[in-house]
Each structure stands twice: as structure tokens, then as C-alpha cells.
C-alpha atoms as a PDB file:
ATOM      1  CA  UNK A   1      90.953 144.041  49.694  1.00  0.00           C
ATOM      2  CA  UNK A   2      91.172 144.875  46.145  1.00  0.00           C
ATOM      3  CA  UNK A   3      93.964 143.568  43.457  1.00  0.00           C
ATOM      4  CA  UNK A   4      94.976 146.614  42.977  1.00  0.00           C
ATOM      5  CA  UNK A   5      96.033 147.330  46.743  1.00  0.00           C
ATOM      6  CA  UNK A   6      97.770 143.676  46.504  1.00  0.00           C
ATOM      7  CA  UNK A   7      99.401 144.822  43.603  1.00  0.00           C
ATOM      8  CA  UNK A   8     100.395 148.238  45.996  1.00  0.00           C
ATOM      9  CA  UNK A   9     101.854 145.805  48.591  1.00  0.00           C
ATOM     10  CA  UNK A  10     103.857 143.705  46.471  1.00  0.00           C
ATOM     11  CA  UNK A  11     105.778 146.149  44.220  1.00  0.00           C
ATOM     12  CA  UNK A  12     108.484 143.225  43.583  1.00  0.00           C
ATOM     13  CA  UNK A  13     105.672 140.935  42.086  1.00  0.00           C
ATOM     14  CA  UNK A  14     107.908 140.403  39.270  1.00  0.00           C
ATOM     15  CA  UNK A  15     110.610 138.863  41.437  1.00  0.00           C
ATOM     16  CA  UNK A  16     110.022 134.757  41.549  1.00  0.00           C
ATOM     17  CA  UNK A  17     112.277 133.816  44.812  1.00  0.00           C
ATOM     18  CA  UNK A  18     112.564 129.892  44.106  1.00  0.00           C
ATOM     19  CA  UNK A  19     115.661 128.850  46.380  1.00  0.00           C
ATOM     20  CA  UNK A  20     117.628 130.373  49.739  1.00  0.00           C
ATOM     21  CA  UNK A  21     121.329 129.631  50.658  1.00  0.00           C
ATOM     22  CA  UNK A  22     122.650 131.278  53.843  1.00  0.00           C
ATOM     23  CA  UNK A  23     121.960 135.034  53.539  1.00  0.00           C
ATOM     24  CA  UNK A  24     121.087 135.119  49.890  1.00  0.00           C
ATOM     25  CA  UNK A  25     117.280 134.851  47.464  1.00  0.00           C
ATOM     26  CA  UNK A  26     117.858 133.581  44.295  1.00  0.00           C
ATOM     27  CA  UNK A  27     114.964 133.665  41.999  1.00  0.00           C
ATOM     28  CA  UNK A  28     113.885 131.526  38.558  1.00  0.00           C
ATOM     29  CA  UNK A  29     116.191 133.525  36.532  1.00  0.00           C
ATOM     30  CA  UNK A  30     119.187 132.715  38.976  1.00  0.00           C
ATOM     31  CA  UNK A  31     119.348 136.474  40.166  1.00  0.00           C
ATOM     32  CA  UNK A  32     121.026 136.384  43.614  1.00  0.00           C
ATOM     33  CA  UNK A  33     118.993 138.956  46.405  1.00  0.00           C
ATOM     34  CA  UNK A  34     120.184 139.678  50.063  1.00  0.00           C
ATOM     35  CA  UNK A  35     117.321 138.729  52.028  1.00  0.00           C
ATOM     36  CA  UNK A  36     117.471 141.990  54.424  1.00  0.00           C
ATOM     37  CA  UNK A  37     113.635 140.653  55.123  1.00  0.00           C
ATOM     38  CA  UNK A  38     114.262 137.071  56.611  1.00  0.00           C
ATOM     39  CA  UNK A  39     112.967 136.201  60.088  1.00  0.00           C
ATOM     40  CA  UNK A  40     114.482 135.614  63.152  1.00  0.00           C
ATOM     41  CA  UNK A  41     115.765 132.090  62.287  1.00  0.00           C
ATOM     42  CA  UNK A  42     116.897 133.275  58.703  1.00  0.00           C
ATOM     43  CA  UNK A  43     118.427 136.121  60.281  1.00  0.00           C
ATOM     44  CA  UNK A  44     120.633 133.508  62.925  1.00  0.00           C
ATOM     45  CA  UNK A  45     121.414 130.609  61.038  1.00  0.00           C
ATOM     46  CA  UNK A  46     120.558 131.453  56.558  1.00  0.00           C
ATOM     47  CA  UNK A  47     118.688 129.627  54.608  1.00  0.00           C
ATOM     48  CA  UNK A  48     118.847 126.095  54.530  1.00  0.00           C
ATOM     49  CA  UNK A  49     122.037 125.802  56.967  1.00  0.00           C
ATOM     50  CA  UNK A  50     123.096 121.795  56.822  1.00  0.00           C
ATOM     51  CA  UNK A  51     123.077 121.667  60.579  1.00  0.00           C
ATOM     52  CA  UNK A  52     119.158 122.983  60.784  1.00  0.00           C
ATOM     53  CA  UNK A  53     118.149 121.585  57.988  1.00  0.00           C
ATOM     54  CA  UNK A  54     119.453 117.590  59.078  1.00  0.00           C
ATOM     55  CA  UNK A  55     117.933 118.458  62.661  1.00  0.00           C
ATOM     56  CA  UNK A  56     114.155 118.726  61.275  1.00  0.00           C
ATOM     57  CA  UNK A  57     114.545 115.814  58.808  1.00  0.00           C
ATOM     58  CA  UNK A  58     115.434 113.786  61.417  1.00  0.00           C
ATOM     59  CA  UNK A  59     113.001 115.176  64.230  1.00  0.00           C
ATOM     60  CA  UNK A  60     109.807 114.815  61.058  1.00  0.00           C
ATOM     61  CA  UNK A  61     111.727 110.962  60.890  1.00  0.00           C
ATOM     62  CA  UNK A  62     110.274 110.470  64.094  1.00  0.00           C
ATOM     63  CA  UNK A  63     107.398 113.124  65.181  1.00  0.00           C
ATOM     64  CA  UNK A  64     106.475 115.919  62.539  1.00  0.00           C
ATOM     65  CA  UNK A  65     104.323 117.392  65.375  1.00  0.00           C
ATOM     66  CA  UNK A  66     103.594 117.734  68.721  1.00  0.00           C
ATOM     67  CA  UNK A  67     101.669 120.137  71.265  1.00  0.00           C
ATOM     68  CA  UNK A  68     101.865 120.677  74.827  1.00  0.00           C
ATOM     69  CA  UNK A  69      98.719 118.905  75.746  1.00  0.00           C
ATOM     70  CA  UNK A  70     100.371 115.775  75.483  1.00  0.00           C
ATOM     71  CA  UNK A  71     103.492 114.375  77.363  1.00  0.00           C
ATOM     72  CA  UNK A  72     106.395 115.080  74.667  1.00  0.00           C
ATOM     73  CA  UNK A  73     110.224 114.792  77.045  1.00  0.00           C
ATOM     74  CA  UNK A  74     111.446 116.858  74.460  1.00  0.00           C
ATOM     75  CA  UNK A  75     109.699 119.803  75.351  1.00  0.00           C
ATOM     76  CA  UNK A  76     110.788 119.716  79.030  1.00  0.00           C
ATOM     77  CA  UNK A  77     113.871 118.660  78.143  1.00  0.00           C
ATOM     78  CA  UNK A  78     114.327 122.227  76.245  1.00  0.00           C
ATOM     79  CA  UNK A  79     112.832 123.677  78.569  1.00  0.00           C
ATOM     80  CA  UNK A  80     115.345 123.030  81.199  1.00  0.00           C
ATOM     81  CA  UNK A  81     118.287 123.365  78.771  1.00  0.00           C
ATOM     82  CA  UNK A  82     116.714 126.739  78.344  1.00  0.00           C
ATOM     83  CA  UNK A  83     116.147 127.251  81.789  1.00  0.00           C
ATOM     84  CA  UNK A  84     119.928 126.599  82.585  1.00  0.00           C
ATOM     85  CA  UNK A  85     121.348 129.173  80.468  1.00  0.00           C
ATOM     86  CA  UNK A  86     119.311 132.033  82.164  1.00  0.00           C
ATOM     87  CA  UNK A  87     119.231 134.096  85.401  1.00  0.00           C
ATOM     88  CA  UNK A  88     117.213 134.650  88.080  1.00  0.00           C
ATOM     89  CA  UNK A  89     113.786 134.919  87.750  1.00  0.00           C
ATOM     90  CA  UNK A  90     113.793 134.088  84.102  1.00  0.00           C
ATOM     91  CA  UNK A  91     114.957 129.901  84.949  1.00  0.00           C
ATOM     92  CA  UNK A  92     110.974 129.760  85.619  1.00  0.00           C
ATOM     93  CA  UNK A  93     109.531 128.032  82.186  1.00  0.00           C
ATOM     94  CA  UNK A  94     105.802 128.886  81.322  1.00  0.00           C
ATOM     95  CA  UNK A  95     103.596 126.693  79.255  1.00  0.00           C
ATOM     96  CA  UNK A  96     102.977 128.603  76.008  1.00  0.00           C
ATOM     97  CA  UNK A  97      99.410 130.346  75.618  1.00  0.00           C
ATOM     98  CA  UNK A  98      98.720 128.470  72.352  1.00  0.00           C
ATOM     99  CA  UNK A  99      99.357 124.841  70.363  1.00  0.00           C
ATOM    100  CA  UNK A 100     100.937 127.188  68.117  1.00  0.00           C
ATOM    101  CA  UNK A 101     103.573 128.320  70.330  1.00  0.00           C
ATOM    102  CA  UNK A 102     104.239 124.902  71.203  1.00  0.00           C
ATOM    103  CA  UNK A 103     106.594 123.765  68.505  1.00  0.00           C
ATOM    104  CA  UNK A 104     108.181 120.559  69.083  1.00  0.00           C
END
């Protein structure tokens, strides 16, 4: 892949983003951007909501990471607090294919 078809892909090279609040980019200058771009958990909750962002501190206080090939409550637990909300044949949880689906 050459620089120049990196250059191709990134036509907003020129745009530093440095900082996210709810729905909005702000970059080095201060210049506030929509992010119509975010993923899914920009997209539900912004960037840097209080509530998410004191969850993970205190989850990384006491585990930073886990995987589901070792005994973690929490991930059952979720599981079934998951499971409880749906219907039918969807209340039957599956072990994620890969450690990186596994994110607790």
C-alpha cells in the first residue's frame, strides 16, 4: 500500500481529533465535528459519557481483562441478565468464537 493511496483514504489528514464529548470531535485547534462516524457504543451512549466512563475505571480497578477460558461470574452473570431480556429461542447464550469476543 503506497502513501499516496493512504493519503487517498484519509482526505481529512489535516483534521487532528484530540478529545470526544457526547456526540461531538473536537480537534487541537478546538474545532467542534459531529462524529456521524462513531461506532456502535459512540453511537448509544457519546463520547466519554460519566456513567461508562466510571464503569471501566472501576471494572480496570479490579480486572483490566478477562477471557472465557477462565471462570470470570461476571460473564455468566451478563449472560443471564442478557438472557432475561430476550425471547424464545434467543434466552440460549453461546460462548463467543474468539478471546476477542470475550470482553469482560
Amino acid at each position: 500500500m503506497s502513501a499516496q493511496h493512504l493519503k487517498q483514504q484519509n482526505k481529512h489528514d489535516d483534521v487532528n481529533i484530540v478529545e470526544g464529548k457526547k456526540q461531538y470531535l473536537f480537534d487541537e485547534k478546538g474545532r467542534r465535528y459531529v462524529d456521524a462516524f462513531g461506532g456502535i457504543a459512540t453511537v448509544c451512549c457519546g463520547h466519554c459519557h460519566h456513567d461508562v466512563v466510571e464503569a471501566i475505571v472501576n471494572q480496570t480497578k479490579k480486572l483490566q481483562h478477562s477471557t472465557v477460558l477462565y471462570l470470570n461470574h461476571a460473564i455468566t452473570d451478563f449472560a443471564q441478565a442478557l438472557a432475561s431480556k430476550l425471547s424464545g429461542d434467543l434466552k440460549v447464550p453461546r460462548k463467543p468464537l474468539s478471546q476477542e469476543m470475550g470482553m469482560f
